[in-house]
C-alpha atoms as a PDB file:
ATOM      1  CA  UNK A   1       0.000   0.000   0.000  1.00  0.00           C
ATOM      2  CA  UNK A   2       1.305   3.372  -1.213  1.00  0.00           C
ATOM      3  CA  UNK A   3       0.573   6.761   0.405  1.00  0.00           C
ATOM      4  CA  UNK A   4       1.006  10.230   0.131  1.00  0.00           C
ATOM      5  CA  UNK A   5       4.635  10.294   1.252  1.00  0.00           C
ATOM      6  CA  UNK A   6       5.719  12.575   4.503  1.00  0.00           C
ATOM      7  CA  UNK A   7       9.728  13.557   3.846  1.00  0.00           C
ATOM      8  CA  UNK A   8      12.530  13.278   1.435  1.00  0.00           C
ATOM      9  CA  UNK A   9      14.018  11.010   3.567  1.00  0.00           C
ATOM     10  CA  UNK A  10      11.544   8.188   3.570  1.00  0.00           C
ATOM     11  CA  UNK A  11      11.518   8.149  -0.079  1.00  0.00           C
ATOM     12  CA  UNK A  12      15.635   7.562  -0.283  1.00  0.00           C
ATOM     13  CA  UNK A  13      14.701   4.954   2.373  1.00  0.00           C
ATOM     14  CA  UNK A  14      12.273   3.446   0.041  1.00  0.00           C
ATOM     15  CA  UNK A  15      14.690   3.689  -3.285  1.00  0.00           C
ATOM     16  CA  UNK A  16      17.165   1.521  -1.217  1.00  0.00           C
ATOM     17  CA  UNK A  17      14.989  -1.445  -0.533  1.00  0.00           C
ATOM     18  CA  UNK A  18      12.723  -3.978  -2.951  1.00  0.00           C
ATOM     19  CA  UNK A  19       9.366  -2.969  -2.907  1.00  0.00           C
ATOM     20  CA  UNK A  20       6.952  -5.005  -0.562  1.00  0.00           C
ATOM     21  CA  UNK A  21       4.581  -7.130  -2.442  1.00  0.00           C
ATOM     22  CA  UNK A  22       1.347  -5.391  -1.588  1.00  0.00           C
ATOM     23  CA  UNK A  23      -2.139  -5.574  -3.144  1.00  0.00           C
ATOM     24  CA  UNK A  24      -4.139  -2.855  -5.156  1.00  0.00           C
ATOM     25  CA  UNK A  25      -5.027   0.596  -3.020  1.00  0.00           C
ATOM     26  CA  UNK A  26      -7.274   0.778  -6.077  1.00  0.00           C
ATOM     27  CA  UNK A  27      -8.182   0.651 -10.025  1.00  0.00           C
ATOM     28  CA  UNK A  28      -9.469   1.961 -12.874  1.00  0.00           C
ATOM     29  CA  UNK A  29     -11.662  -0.019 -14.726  1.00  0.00           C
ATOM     30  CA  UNK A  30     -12.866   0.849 -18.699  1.00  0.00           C
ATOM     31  CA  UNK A  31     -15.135  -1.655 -19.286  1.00  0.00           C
ATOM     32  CA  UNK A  32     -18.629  -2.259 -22.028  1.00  0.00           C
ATOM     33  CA  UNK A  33     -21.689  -4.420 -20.985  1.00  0.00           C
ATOM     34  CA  UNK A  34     -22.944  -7.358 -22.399  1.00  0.00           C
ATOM     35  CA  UNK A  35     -26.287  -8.105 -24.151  1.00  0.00           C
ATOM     36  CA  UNK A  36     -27.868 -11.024 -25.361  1.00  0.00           C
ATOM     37  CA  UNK A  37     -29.450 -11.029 -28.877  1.00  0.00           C
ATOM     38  CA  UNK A  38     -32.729  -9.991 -27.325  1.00  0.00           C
ATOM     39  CA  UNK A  39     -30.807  -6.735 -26.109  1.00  0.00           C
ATOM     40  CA  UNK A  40     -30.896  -8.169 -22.417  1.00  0.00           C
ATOM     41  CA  UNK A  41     -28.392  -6.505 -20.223  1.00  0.00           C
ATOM     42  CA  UNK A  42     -26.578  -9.787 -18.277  1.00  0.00           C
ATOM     43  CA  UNK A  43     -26.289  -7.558 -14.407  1.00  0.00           C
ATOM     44  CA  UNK A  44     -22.269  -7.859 -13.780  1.00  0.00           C
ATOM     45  CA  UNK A  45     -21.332  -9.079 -17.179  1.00  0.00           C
ATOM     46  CA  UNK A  46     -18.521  -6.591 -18.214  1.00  0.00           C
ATOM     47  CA  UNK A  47     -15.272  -7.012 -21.174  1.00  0.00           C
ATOM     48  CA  UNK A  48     -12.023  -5.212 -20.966  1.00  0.00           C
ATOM     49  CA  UNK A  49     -11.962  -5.820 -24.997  1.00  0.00           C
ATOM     50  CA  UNK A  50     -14.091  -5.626 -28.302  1.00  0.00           C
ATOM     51  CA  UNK A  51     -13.763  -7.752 -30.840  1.00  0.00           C
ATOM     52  CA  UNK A  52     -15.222  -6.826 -34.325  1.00  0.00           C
ATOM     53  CA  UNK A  53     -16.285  -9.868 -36.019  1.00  0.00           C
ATOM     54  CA  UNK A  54     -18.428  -9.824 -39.307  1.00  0.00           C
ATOM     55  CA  UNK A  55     -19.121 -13.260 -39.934  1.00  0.00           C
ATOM     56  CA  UNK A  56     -22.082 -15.650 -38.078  1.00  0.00           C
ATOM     57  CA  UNK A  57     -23.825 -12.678 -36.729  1.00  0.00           C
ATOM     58  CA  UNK A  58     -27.845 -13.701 -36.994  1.00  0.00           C
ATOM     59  CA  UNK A  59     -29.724 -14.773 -34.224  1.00  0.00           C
ATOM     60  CA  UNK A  60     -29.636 -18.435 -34.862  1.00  0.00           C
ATOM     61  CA  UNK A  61     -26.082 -18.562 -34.479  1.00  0.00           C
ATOM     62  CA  UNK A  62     -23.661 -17.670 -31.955  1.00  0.00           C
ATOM     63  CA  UNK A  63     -23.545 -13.941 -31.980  1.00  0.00           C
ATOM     64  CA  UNK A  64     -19.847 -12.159 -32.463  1.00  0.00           C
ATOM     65  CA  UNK A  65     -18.726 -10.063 -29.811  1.00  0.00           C
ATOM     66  CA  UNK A  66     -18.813  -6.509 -32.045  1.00  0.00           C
ATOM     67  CA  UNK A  67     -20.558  -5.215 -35.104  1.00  0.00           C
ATOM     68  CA  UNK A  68     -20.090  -2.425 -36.955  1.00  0.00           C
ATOM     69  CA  UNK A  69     -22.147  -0.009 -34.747  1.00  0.00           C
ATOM     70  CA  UNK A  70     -19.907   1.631 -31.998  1.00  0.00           C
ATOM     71  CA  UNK A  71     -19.674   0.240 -27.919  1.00  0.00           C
ATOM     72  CA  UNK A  72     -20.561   2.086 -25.722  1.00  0.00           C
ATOM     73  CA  UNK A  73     -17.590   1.648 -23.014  1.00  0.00           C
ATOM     74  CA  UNK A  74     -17.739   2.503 -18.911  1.00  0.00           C
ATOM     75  CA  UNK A  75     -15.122   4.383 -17.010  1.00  0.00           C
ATOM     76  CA  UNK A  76     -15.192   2.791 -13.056  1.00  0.00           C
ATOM     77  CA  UNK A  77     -13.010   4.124  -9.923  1.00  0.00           C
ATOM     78  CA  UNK A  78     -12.806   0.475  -8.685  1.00  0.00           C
ATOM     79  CA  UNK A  79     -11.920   1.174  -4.347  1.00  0.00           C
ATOM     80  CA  UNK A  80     -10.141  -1.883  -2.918  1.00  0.00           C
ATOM     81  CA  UNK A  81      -7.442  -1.869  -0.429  1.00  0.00           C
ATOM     82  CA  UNK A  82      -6.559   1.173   1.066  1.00  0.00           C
ATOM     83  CA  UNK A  83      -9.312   3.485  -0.964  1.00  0.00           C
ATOM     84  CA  UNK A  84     -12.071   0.475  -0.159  1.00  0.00           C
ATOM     85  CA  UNK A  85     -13.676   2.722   2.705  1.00  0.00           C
ATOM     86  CA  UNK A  86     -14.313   5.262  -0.002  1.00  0.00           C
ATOM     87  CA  UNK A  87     -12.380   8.235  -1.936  1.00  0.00           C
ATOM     88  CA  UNK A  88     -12.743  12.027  -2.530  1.00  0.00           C
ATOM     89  CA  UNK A  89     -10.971  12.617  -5.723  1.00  0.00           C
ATOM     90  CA  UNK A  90      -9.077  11.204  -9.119  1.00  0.00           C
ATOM     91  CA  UNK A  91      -6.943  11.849 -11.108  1.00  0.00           C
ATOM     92  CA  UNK A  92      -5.678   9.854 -14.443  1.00  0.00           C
ATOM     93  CA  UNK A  93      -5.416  10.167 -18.255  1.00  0.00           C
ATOM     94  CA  UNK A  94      -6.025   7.030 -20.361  1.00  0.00           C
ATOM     95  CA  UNK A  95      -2.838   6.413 -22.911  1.00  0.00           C
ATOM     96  CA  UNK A  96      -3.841   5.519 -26.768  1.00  0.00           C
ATOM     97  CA  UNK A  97      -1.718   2.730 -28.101  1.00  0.00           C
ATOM     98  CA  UNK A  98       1.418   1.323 -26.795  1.00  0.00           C
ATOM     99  CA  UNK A  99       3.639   3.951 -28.351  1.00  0.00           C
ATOM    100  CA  UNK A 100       2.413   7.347 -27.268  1.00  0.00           C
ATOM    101  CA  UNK A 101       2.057   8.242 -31.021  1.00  0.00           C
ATOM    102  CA  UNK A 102      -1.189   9.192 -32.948  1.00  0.00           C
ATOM    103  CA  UNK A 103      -3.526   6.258 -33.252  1.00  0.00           C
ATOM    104  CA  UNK A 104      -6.078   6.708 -36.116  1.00  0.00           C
ATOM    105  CA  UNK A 105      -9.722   4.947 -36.607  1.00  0.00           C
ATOM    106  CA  UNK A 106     -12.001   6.081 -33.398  1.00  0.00           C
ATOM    107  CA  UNK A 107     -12.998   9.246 -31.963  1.00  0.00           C
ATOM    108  CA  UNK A 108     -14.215   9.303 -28.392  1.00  0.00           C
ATOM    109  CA  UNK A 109     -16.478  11.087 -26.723  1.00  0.00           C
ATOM    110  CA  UNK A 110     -16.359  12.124 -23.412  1.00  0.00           C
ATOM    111  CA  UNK A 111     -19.105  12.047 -21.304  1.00  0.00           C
ATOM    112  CA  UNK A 112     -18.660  13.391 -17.694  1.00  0.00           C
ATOM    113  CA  UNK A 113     -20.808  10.778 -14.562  1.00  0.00           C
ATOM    114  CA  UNK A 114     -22.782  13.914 -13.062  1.00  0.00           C
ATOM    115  CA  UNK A 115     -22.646  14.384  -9.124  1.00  0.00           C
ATOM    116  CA  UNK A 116     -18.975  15.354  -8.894  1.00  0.00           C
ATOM    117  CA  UNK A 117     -18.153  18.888  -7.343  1.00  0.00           C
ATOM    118  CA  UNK A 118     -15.200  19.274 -10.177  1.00  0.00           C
ATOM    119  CA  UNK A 119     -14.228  18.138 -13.189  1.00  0.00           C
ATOM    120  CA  UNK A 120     -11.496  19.517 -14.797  1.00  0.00           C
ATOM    121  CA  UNK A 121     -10.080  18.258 -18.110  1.00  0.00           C
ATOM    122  CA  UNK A 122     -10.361  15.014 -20.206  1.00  0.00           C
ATOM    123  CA  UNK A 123      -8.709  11.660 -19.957  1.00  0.00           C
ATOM    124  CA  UNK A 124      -9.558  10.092 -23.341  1.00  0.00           C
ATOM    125  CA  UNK A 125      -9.366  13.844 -25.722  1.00  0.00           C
ATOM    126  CA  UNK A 126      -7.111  15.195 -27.395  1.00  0.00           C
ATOM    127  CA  UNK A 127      -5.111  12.034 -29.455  1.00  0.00           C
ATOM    128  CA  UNK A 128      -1.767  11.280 -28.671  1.00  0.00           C
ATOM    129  CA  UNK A 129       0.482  12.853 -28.630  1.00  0.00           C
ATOM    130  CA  UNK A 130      -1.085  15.669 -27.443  1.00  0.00           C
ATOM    131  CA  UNK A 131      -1.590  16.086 -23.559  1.00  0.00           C
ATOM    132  CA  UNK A 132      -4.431  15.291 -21.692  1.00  0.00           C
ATOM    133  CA  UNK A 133      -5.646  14.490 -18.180  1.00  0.00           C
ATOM    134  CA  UNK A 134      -8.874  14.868 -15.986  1.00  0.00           C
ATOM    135  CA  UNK A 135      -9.236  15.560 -12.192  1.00  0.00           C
ATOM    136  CA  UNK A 136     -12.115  14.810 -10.123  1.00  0.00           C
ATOM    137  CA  UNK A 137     -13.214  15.767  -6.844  1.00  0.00           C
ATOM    138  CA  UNK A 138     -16.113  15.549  -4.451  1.00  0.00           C
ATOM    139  CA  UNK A 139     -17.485  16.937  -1.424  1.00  0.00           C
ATOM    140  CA  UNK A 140     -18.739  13.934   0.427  1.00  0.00           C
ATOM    141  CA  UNK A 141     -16.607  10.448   0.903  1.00  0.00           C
ATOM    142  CA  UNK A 142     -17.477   8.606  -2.127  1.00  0.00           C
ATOM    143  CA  UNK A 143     -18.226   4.476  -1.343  1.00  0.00           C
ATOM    144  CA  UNK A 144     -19.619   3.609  -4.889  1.00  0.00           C
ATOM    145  CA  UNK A 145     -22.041   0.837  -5.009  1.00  0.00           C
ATOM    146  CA  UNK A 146     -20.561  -2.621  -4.874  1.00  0.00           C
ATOM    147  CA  UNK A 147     -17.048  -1.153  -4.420  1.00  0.00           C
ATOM    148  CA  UNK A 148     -17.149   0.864  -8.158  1.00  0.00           C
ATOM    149  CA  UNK A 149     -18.016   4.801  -8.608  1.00  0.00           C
ATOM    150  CA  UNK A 150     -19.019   6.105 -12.001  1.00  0.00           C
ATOM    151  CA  UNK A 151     -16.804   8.268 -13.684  1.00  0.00           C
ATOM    152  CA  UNK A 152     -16.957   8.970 -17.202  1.00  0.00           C
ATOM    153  CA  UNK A 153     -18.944   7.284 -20.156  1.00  0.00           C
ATOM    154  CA  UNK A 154     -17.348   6.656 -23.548  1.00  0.00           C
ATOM    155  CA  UNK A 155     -18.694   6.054 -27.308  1.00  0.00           C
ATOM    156  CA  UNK A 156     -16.611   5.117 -29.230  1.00  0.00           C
ATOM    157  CA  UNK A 157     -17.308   6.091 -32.874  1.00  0.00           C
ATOM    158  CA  UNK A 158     -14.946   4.517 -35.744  1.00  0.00           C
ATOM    159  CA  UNK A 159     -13.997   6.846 -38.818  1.00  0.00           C
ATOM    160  CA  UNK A 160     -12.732   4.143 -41.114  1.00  0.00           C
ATOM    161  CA  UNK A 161     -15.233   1.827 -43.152  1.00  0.00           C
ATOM    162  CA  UNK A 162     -16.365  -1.589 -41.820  1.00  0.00           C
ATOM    163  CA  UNK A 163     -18.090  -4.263 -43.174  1.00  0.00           C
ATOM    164  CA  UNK A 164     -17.773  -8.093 -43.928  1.00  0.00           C
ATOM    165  CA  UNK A 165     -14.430  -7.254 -45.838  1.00  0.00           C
ATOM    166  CA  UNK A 166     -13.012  -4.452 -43.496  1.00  0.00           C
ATOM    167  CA  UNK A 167     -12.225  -4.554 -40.098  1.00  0.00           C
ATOM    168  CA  UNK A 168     -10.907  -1.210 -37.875  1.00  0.00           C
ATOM    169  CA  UNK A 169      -7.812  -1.764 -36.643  1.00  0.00           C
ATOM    170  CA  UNK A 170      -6.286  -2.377 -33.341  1.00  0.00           C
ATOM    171  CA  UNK A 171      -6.423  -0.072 -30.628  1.00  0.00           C
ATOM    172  CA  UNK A 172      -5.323  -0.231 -26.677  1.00  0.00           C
ATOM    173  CA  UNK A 173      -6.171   2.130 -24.017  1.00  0.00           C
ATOM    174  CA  UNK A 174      -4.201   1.839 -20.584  1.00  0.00           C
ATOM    175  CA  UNK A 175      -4.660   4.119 -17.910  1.00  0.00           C
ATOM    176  CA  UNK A 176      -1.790   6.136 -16.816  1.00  0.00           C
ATOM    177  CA  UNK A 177      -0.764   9.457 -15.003  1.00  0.00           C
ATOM    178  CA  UNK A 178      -2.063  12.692 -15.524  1.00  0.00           C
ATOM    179  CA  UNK A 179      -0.015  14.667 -17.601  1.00  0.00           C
ATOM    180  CA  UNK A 180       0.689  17.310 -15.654  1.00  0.00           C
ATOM    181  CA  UNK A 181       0.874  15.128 -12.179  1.00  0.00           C
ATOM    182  CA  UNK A 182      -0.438  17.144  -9.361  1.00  0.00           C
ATOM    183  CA  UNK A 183       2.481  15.982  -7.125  1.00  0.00           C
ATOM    184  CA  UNK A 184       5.807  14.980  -8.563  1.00  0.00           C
ATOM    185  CA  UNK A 185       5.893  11.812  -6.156  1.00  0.00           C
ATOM    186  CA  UNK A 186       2.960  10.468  -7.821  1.00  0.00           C
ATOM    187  CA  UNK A 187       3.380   9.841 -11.884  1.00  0.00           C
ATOM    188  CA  UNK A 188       0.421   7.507 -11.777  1.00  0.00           C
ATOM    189  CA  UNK A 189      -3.246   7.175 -11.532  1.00  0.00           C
ATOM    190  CA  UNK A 190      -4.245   8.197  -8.161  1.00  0.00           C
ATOM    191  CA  UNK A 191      -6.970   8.388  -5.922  1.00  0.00           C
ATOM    192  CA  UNK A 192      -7.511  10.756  -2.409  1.00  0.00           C
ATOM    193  CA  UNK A 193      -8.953   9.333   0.191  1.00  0.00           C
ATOM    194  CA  UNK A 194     -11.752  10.286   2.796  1.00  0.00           C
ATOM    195  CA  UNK A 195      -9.090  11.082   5.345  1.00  0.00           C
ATOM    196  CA  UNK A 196      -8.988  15.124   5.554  1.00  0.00           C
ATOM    197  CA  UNK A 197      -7.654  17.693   5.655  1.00  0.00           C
ATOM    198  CA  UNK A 198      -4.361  14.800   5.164  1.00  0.00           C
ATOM    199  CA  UNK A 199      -6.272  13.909   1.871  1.00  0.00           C
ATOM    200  CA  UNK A 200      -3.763  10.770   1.400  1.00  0.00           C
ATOM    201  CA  UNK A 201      -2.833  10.162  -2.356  1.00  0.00           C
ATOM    202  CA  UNK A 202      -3.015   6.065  -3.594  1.00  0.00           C
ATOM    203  CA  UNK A 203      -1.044   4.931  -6.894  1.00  0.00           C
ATOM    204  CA  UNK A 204      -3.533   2.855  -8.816  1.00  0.00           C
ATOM    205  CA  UNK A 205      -2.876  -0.424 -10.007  1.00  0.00           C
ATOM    206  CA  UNK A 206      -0.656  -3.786  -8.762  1.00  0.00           C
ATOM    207  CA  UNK A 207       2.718  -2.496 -11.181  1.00  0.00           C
ATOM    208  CA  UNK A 208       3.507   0.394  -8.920  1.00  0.00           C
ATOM    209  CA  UNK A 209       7.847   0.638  -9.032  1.00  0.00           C
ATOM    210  CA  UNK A 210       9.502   3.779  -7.832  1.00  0.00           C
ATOM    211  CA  UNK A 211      10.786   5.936 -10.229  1.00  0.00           C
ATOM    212  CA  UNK A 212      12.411   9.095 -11.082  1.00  0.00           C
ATOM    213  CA  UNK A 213      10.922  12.777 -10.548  1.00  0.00           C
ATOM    214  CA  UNK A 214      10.301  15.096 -13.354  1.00  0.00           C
ATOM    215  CA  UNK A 215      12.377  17.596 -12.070  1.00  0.00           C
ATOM    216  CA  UNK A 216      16.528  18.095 -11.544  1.00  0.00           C
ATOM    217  CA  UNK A 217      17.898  16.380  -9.605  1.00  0.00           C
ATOM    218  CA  UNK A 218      16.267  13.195 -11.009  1.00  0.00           C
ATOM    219  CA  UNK A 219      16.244  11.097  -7.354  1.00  0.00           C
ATOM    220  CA  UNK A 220      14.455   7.766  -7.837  1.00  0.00           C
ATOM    221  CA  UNK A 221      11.770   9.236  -5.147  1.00  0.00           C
ATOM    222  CA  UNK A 222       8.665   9.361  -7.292  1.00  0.00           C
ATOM    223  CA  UNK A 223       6.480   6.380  -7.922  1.00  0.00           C
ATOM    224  CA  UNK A 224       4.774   5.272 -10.796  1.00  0.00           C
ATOM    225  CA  UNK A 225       1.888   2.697 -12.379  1.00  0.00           C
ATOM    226  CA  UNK A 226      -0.756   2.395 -14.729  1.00  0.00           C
ATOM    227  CA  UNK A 227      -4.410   0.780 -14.013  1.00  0.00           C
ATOM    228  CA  UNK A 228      -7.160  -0.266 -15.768  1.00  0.00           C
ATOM    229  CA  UNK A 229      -6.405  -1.085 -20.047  1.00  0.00           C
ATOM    230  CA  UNK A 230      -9.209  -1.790 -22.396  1.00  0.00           C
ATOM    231  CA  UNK A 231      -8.472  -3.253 -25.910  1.00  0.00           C
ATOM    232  CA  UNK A 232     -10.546  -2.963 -29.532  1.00  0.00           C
ATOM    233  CA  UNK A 233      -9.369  -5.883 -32.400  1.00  0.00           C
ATOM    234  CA  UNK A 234      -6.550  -7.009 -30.367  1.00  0.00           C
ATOM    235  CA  UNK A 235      -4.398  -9.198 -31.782  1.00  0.00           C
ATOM    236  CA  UNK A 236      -2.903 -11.189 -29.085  1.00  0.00           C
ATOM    237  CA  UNK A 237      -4.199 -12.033 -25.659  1.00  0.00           C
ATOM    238  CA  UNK A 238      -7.864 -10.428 -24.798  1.00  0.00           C
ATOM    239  CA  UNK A 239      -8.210 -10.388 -21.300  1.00  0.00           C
ATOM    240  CA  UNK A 240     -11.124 -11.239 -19.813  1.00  0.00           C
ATOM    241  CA  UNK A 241     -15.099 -11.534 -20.074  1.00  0.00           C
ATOM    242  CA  UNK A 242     -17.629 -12.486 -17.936  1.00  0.00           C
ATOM    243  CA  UNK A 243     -20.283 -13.823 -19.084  1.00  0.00           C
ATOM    244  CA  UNK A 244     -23.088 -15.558 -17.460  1.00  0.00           C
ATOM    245  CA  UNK A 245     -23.210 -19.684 -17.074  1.00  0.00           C
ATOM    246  CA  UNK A 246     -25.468 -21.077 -19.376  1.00  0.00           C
ATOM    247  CA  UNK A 247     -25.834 -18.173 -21.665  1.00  0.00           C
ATOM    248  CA  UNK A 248     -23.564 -17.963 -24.989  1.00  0.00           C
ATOM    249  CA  UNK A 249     -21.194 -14.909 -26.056  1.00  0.00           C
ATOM    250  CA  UNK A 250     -23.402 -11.960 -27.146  1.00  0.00           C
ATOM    251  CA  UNK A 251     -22.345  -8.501 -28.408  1.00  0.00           C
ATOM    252  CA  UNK A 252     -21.121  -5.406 -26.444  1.00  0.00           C
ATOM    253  CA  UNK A 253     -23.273  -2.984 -25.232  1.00  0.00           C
ATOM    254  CA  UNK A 254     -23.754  -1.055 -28.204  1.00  0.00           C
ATOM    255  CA  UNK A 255     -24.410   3.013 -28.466  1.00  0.00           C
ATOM    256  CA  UNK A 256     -25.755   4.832 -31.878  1.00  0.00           C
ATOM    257  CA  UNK A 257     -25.230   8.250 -33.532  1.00  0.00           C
ATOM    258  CA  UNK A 258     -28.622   8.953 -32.397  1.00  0.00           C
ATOM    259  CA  UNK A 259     -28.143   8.544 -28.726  1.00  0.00           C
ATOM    260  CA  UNK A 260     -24.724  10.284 -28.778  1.00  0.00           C
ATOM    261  CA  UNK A 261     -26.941  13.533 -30.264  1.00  0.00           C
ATOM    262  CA  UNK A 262     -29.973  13.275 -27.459  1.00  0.00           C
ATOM    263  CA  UNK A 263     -26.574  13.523 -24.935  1.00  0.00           C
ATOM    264  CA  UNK A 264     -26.589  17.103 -25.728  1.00  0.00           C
ATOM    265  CA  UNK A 265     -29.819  18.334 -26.914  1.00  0.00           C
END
């Protein structure tokens, strides 16, 4: 369990020793919801990927997980360890691809989980390279139901054609730091907890390594992680999917041009 840090000195402490071995203070989850081919929701049934398949999609065979009409994907604070007893703010950006470079074929929009006191910025806009980064805060301790809190909602809208002979290409989102980190000790996703006026900062994630600052004289005192990833067409290893016993694969929980316009009328 990382915290919020009190002196220099315990952080050169900590860069001479291994790092202990514990769990998650806390995740970010981007995940889309299941349906059946009725349009059922399955309660709980959440992927970290989409896969766009074209072929076998009818009802009286096994439906593909994707179609050519856009998911509609779930931003979670997921409290556990340390932030389980609740949180008062985030902060995180969500990296696009694995190089940091401009990914083409989706546009995202952003769509804010009303009830927070701020929101500043936005974790999925503008594309890479550019910076980006959104910061969250409430009044009240935030618990979340079952453990999660709401934070953003995400369609996903592809700009390149698709069809039974095209298919959009791969694209990876990871959850990383903010790119302007509010406190040079913490180059991660981060949540505060309900612990004021202290207000104790939590790396996200179970990869958390010390690293360097971003300032002179470059000390291995900061620490850093990512969280949460979510993965469209990918062409290796797709996580996981939950999906209920007795019930077979159905497609993502799918959003529509038309929904994405009655957002803002």
């Amino acid at each position: 369990m990382f915290r919020q840090l009190p002196s220099v000195v315990t952080l050169v402490a900590l860069a001479l020793t291994s790092l202990p071995a514990w769990g998650s203070d806390g995740d970010i989850a981007i995940v889309a919801g299941l349906l059946d081919k009725h349009g059922r929701k399955f309660q709980g049934a959440e992927c970290d990927y989409w896969l766009i398949k074209w072929n076998d999609a009818s009802e009286t065979g096994v439906p593909p997980f994707g179609t050519c009409t856009p998911p509609t994907l779930k931003v979670y604070a997921v409290l556990e360890g340390a932030s389980a007893q609740g949180i008062t703010g985030v902060e995180f950006a969500v990296r696009m691809g694995p190089d940091g470079f401009p990914d083409l074929g989706y546009i995202m929009f952003e769509i804010p989980a009303p009830g927070a006191t701020v929101t500043l910025g936005s974790a999925f806009t503008p594309p890479d390279p550019e910076r980006r980064g959104m910061n969250i805060t409430w009044d009240t301790c935030q618990t979340g139901d079952q453990g999660r809190r709401l934070l953003e909602t995400i369609v996903v809208i592809p700009t390149v054609p698709c069809g039974p002979s095209q298919r959009p290409p791969e694209f990876q989102m990871t959850v990383s730091q903010h790119s302007h980190p509010s406190n040079i000790y913490f180059r991660c996703p981060l949540f505060t907890l309900c612990d004021g006026p202290v207000y104790t900062k939590v790396c996200l994630g179970d990869d958390i390594v010390l690293c360097q600052t971003q300032t002179p004289p470059f000390p291995n005192d900061s620490q850093c992680s990512t969280s949460g990833r979510f993965v469209i067409n990918g062409s290796g290893s797709l996580g996981s999917c939950g999906v209920p016993k007795g019930f077979a694969p159905a497609p993502l929980e799918q959003g529509t041009w038309s929904e994405l316009k009655s957002l803002y009328r």
